[in-house]
Protein backbone atom coordinates (compact mmCIF):
# COMPACT_ATOMS: atom_id res chain seq x y z
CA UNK A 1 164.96 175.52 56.77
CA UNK A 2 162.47 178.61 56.62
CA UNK A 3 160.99 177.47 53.50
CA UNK A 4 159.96 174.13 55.01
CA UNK A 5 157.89 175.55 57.83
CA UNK A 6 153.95 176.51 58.35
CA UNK A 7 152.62 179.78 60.05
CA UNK A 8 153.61 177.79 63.19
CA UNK A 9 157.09 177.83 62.76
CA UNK A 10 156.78 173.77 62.86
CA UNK A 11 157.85 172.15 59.54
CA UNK A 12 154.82 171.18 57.12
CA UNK A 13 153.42 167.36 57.40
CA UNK A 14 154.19 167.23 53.60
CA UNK A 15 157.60 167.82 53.90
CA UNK A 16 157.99 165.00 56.74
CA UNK A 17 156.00 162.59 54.61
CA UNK A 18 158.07 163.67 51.25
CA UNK A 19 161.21 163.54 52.67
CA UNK A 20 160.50 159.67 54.07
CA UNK A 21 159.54 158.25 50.97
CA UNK A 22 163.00 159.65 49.42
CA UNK A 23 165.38 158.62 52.42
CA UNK A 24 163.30 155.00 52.64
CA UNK A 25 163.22 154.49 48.51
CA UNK A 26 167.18 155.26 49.14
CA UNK A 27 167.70 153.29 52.06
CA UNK A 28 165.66 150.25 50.10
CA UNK A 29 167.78 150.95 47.03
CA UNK A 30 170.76 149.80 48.41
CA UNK A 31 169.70 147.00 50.28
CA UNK A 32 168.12 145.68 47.47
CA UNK A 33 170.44 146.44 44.94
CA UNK A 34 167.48 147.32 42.98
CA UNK A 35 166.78 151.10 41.59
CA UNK A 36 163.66 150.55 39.68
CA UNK A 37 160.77 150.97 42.12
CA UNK A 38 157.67 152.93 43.12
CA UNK A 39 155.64 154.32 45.76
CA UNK A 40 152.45 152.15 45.55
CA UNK A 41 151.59 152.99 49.70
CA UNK A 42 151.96 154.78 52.58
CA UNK A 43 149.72 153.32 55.75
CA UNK A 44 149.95 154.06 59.18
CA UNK A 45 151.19 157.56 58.85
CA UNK A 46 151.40 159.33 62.55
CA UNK A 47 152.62 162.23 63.28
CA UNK A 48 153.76 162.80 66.30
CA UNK A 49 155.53 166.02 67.11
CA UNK A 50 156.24 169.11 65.95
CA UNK A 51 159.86 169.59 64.56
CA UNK A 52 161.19 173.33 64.56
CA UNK A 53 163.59 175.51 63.03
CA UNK A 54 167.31 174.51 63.47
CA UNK A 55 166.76 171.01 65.02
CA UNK A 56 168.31 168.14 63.34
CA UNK A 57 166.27 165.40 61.82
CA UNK A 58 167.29 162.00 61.56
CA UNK A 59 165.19 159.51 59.53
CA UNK A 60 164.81 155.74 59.98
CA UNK A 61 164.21 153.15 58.39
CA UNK A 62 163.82 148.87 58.45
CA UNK A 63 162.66 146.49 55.84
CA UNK A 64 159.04 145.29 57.73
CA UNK A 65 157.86 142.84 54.91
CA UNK A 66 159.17 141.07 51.24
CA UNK A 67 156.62 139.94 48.85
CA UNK A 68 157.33 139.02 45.18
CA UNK A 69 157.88 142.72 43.84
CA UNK A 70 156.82 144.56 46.70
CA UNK A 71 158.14 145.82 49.90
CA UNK A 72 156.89 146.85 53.32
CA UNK A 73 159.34 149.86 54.99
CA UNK A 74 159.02 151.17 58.30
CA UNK A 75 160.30 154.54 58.68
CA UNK A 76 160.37 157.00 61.23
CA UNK A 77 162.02 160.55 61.75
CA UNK A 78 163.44 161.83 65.00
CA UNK A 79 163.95 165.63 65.92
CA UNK A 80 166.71 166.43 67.98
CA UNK A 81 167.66 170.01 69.75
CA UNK A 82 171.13 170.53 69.05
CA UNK A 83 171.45 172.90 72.15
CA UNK A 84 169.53 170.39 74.55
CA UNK A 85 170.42 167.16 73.14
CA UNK A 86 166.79 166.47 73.09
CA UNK A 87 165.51 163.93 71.05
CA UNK A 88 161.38 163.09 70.32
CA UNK A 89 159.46 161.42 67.60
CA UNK A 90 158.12 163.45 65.12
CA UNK A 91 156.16 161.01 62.81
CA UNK A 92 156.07 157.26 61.75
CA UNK A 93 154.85 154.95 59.14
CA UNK A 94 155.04 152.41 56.63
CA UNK A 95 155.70 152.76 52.75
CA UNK A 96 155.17 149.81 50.09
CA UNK A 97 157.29 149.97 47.01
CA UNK A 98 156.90 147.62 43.66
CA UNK A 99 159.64 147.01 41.66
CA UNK A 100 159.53 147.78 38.11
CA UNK A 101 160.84 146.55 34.70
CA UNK A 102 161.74 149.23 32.18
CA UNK A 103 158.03 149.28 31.11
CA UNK A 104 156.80 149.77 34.34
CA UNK A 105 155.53 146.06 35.24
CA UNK A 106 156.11 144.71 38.63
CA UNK A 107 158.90 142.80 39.23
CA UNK A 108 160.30 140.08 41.40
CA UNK A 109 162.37 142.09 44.16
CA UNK A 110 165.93 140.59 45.40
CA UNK A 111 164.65 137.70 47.35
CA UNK A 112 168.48 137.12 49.16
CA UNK A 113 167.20 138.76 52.29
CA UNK A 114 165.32 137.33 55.08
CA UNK A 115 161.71 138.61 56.01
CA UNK A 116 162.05 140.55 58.89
């Protein structure tokens, strides 16, 4: 959308790195059946392309690493040209979330799911 984009017409990093943590904290949500977490890292970040007004972006996402309350996320997003069917890599990284008890203390995560 307009709003999202720098002088360049390319959206703004921020955006890219804001919308990841949501869609990966939502993606990790549901797997773990666990609501109660936070943003304690993001590593690796890389972008890698531009994305422009009117392309679609898809975000990805896979569960890298489980520790005892925290969890490694890989995410990337992908912009595709709707009138080209083009399709690049716009930026990548990694996000660590703890889970949390009502008074904000880490806590053990779901540990049903194999470590990737």
């Amino acid at each position: 959308m307009p709003n999202e984009l720098n002088p360049n017409y390319s959206i703004f990093g921020g955006e890219l790195i804001a919308w990841l943590d949501k869609d990966l904290y939502v993606f990790l949500s549901g797997v773990l059946k666990h609501k109660n977490m936070v943003t304690v890292a993001m590593n690796n970040v890389h972008f890698k392309n531009p994305a422009y007004l009117g392309e679609i972006i898809e975000i990805l996402a896979c569960i890298k690493q489980i520790r005892r309350s925290s969890v490694s996320v890989y995410g990337k997003a992908m912009a595709t040209d709707p009138a080209t069917g083009s399709t690049r890599l716009i930026i990548q990284c990694e996000i660590t979330y703890v889970a949390i008890d009502k008074n904000g203390k880490p806590l053990p995560v779901f540990n049903g799911i194999p470590n990737p």
